[in-house]
Protein backbone atom coordinates (compact mmCIF):
# COMPACT_ATOMS: atom_id res chain seq x y z
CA UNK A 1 125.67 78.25 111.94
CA UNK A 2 122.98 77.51 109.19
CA UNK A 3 120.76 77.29 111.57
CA UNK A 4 121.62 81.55 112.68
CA UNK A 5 121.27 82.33 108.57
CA UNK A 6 118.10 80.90 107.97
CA UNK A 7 116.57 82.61 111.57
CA UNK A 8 118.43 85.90 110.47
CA UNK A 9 118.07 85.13 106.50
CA UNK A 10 119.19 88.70 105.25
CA UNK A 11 121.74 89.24 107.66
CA UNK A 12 123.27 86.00 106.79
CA UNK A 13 123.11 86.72 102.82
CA UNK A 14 124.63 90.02 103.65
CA UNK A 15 127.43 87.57 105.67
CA UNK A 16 127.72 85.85 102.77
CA UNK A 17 128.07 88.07 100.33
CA UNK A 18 131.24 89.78 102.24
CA UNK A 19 132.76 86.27 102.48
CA UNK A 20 132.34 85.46 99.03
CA UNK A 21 133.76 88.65 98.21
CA UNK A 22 136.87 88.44 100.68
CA UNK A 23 137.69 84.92 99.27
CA UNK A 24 137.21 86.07 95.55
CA UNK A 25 140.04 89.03 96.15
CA UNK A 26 142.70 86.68 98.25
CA UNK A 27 142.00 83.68 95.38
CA UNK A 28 142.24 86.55 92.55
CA UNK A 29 145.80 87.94 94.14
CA UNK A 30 147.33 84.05 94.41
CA UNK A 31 146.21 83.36 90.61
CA UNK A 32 147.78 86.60 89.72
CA UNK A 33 151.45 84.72 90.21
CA UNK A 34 150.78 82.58 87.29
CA UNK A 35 148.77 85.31 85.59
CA UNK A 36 145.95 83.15 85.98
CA UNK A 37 142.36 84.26 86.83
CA UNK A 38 139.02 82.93 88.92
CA UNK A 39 138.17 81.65 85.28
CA UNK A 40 141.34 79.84 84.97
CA UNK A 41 140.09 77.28 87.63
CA UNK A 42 137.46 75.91 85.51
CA UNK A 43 140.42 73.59 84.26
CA UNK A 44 141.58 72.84 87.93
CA UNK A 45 141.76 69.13 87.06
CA UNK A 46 144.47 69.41 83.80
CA UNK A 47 147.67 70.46 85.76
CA UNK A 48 146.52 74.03 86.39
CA UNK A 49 147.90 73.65 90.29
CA UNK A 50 151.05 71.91 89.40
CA UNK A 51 153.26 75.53 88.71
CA UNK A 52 152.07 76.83 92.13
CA UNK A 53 154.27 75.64 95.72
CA UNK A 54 152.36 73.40 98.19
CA UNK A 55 151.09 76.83 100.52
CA UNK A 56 149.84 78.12 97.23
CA UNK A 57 147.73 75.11 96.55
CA UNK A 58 146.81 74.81 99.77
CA UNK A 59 145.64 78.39 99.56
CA UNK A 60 143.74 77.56 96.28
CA UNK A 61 142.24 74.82 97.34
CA UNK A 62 140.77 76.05 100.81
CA UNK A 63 139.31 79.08 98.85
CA UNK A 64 137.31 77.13 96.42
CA UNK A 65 136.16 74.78 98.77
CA UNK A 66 134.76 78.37 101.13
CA UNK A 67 133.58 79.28 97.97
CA UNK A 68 131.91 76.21 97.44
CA UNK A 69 130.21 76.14 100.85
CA UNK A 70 129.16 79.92 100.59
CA UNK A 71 127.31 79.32 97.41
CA UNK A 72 125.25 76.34 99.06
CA UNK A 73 124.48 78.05 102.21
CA UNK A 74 123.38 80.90 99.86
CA UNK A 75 121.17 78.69 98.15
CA UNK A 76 119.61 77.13 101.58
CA UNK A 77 118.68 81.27 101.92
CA UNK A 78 116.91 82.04 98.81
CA UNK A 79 115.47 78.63 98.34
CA UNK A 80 113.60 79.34 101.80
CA UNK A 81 112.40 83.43 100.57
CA UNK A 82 111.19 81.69 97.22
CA UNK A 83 109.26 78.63 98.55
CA UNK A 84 107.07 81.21 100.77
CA UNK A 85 107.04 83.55 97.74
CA UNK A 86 106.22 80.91 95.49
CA UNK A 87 103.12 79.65 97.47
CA UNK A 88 101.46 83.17 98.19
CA UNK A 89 102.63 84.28 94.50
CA UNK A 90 102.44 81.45 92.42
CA UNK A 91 102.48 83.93 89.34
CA UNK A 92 105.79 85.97 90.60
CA UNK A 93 109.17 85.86 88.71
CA UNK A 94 111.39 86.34 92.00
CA UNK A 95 114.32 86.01 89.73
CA UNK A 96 114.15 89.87 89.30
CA UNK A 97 113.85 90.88 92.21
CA UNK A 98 117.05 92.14 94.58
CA UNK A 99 117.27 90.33 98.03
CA UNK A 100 116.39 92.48 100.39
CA UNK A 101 112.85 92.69 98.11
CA UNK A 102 112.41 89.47 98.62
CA UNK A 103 113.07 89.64 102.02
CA UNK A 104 110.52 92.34 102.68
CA UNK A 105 107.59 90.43 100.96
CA UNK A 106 108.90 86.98 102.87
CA UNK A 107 108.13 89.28 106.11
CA UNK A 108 105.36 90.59 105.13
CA UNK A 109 103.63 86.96 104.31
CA UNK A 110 105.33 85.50 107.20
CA UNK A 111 103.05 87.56 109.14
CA UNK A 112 100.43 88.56 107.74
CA UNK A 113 99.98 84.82 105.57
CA UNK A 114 101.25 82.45 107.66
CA UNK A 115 99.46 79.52 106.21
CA UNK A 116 100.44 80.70 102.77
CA UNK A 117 97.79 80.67 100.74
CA UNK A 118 98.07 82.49 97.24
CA UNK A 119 97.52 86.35 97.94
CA UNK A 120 95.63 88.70 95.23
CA UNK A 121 96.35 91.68 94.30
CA UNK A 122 93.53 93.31 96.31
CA UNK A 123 94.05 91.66 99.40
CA UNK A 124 97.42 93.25 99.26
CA UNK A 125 95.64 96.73 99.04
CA UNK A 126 93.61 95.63 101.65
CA UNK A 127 96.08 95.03 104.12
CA UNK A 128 97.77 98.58 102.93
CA UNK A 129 94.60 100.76 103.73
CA UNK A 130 94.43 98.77 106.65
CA UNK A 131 96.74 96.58 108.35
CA UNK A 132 94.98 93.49 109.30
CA UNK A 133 95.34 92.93 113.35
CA UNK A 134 97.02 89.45 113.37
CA UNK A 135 97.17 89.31 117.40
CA UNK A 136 94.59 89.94 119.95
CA UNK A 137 95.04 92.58 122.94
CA UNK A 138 96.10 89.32 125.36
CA UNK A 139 98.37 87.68 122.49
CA UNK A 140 100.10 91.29 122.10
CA UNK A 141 100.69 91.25 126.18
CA UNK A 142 102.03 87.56 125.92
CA UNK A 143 104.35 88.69 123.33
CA UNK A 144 105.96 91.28 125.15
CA UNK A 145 106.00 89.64 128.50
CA UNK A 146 107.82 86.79 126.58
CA UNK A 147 110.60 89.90 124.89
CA UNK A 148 110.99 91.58 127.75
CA UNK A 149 111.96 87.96 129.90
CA UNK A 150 108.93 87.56 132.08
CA UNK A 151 107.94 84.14 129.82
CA UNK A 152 108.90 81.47 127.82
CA UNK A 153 108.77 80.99 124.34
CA UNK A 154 106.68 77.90 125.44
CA UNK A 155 104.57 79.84 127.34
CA UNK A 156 103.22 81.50 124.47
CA UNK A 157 99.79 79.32 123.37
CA UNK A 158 99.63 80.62 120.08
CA UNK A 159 102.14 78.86 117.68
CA UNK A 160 102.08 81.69 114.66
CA UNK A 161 102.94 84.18 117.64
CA UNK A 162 106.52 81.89 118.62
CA UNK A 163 107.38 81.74 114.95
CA UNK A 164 106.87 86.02 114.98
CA UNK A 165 108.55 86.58 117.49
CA UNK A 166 111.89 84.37 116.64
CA UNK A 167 112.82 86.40 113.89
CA UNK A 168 113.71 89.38 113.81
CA UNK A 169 111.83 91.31 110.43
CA UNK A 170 108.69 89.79 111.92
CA UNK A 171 109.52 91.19 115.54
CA UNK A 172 109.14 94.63 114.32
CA UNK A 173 105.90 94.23 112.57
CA UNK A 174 104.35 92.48 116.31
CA UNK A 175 106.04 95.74 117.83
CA UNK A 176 104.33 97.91 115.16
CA UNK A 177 101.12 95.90 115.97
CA UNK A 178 101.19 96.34 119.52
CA UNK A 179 101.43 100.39 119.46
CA UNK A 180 98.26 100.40 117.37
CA UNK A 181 96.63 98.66 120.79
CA UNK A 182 94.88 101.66 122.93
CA UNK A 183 95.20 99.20 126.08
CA UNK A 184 99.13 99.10 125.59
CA UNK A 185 101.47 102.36 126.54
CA UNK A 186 104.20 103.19 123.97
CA UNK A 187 106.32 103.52 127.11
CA UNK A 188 106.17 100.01 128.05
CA UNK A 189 106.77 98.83 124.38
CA UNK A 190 109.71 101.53 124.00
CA UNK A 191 111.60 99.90 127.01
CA UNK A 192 111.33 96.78 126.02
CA UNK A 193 112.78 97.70 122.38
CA UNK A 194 115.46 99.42 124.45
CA UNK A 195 116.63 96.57 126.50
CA UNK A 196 116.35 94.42 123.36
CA UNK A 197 119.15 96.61 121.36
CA UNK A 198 120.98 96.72 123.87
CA UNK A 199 121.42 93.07 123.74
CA UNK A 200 121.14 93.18 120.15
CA UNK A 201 124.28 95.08 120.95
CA UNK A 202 126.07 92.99 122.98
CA UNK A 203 125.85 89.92 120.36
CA UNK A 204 126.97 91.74 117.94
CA UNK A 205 130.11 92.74 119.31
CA UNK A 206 130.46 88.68 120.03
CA UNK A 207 129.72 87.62 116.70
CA UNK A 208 132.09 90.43 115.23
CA UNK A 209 134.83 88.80 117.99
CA UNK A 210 134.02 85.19 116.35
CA UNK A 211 132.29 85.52 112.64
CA UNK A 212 135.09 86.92 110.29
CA UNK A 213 133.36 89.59 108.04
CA UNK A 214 130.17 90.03 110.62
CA UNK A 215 129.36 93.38 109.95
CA UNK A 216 126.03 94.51 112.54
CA UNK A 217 122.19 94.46 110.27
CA UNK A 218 119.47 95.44 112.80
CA UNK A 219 115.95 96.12 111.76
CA UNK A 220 114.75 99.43 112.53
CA UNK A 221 111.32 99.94 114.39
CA UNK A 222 108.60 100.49 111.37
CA UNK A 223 105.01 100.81 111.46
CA UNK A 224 102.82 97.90 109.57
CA UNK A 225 101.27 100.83 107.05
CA UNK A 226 104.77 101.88 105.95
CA UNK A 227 106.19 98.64 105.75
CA UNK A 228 103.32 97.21 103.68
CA UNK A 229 103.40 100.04 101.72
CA UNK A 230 107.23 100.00 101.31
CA UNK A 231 107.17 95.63 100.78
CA UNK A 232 104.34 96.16 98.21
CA UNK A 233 105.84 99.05 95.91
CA UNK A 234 104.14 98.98 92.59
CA UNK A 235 107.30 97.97 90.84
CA UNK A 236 107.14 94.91 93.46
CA UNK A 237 103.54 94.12 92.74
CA UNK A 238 104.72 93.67 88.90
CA UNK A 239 106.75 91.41 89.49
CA UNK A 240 104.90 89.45 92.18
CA UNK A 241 102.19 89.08 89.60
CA UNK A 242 104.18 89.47 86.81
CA UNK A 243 101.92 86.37 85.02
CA UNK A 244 98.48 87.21 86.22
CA UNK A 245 96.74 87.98 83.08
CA UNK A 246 93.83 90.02 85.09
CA UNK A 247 96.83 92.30 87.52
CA UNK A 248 98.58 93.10 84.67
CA UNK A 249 95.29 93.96 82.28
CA UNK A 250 94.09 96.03 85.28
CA UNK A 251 97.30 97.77 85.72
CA UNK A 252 96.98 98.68 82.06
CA UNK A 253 93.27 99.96 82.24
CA UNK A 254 94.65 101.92 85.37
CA UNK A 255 98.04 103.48 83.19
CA UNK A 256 95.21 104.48 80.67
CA UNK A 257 92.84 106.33 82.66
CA UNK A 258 95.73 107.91 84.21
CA UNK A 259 97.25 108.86 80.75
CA UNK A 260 93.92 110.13 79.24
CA UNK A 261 93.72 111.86 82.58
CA UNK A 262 96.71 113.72 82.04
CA UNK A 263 95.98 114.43 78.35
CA UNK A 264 92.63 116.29 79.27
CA UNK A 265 94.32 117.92 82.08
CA UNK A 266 95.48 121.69 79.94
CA UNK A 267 92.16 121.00 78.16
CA UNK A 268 89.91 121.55 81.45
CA UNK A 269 91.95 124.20 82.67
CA UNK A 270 91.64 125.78 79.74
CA UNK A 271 87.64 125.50 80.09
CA UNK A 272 87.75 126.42 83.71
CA UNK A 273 89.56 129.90 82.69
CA UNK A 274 87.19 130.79 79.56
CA UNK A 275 84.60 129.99 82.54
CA UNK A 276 86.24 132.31 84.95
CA UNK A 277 87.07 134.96 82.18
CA UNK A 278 83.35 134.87 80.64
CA UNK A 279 81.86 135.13 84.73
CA UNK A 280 84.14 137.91 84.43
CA UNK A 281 83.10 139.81 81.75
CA UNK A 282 79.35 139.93 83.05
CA UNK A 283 79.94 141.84 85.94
């Protein structure tokens, strides 16, 4: 099972976060017949348990231990997201940012980083103006002979290309790729994304029969240009290089110009209609 959260990280936080918050009521509602509370079990180990019958303990007891487990598996998740994020943004206080943030840049450097080796600023830009081409035209036909069931994962020679196409934020970005190839029709790609949903569609309706609180998270199709864009917000970028001392004076030179911009903006057109209203007069 911690082996399906860490290859479906976001799904499983989301998972998690519905257990933990499914536990957290039932616990809550037991406490409540001793008007005790989720605080009260800090002091678990002076007699707290003693007023409440053997099913309530029981009950207590199982909850803190899922409780327990939840946090560590939620730990496993975000340790893995902040290792990458740490290594291509070694000035970055992750801390602040929400999960499915740090998710989208852990894609992003997944696949476009995959040795992960620290990213500036500019590179970033880069890869917005133009997303870099990871795969060539033969790797992008070996991928999607290897989705659509004509290969193994095996098969595949390229080693960055099996670790792309096992998970599923990464997936989209090779599909994204591959309709940017001239020698590839969207047709074939667009079947292949159809059969895949539809099995997509299939295990979800299993895990919902077997994973209490398994609530379907697909990732939508998305090209690499909006996704980059989207992963690499400028709020993001902040915080990504929230301790670079040349990002953040650059940003500020940037906020300048743009303010001094703005300040001389009435003052020009101002000047441009004198210069219309003078051309004007000389006719």
């Amino acid at each position: 099972q911690l082996l399906t959260f860490t290859k479906r990280p976001y799904v499983g936080w989301k998972l998690l976060m519905q257990q933990e918050k499914e536990v957290k009521i039932e616990l809550k509602y037991t406490l409540m017949i001793h008007d005790d509370s989720l605080e009260s079990l800090e002091h678990v180990d002076q007699g707290l348990l003693e007023k409440y019958s053997p099913t309530e303990q029981q009950k207590i007891t199982r909850a803190v231990k899922d409780l327990r487990t939840i946090m560590a598996v939620k730990q496993v998740i975000q340790t893995q997201y902040q290792e990458v994020l740490r290594r291509a943004f070694p000035n970055g206080n992750f801390n602040e940012l929400p999960m499915i943030k740090q998710e989208q840049a852990y894609t992003a450097v997944m696949y476009y980083d995959p040795v992960l080796k620290p990213c500036q600023a500019e590179t970033i830009e880069q890869w917005q103006a133009n997303p870099p081409q990871v795969f060539s035209p033969q790797e992008h036909l070996q991928g999607l002979a290897y989705l659509s069931g004509q290969l193994s994962l095996d098969q595949l020679e390229n080693h960055h290309l099996q670790r792309v196409l096992k998970h599923d934020g990464t997936k989209q970005l090779f599909f994204g790729e591959c309709k940017a190839d001239p020698t590839i029709k969207n047709s074939q790609i667009e079947k292949i994304q159809k059969q895949l949903k539809e099995q997509q569609a299939k295990d979800d309706q299993y895990r919902k029969a077997n994973i209490g609180h398994y609530q379907p998270l697909n990732y939508k199709p998305v090209s690499p240009d909006y996704y980059l864009k989207t992963a690499f917000s400028d709020a993001i970028m902040t915080v990504l290089y929230a301790r670079d001392e040349d990002y953040q004076r650059q940003k500020q030179e940037r906020g300048l110009k743009e303010t001094e911009w703005e300040m001389t903006k009435k003052q020009r057109q101002h000047q441009t209609r004198n210069r219309h209203e003078d051309w004007g007069m000389h006719l």
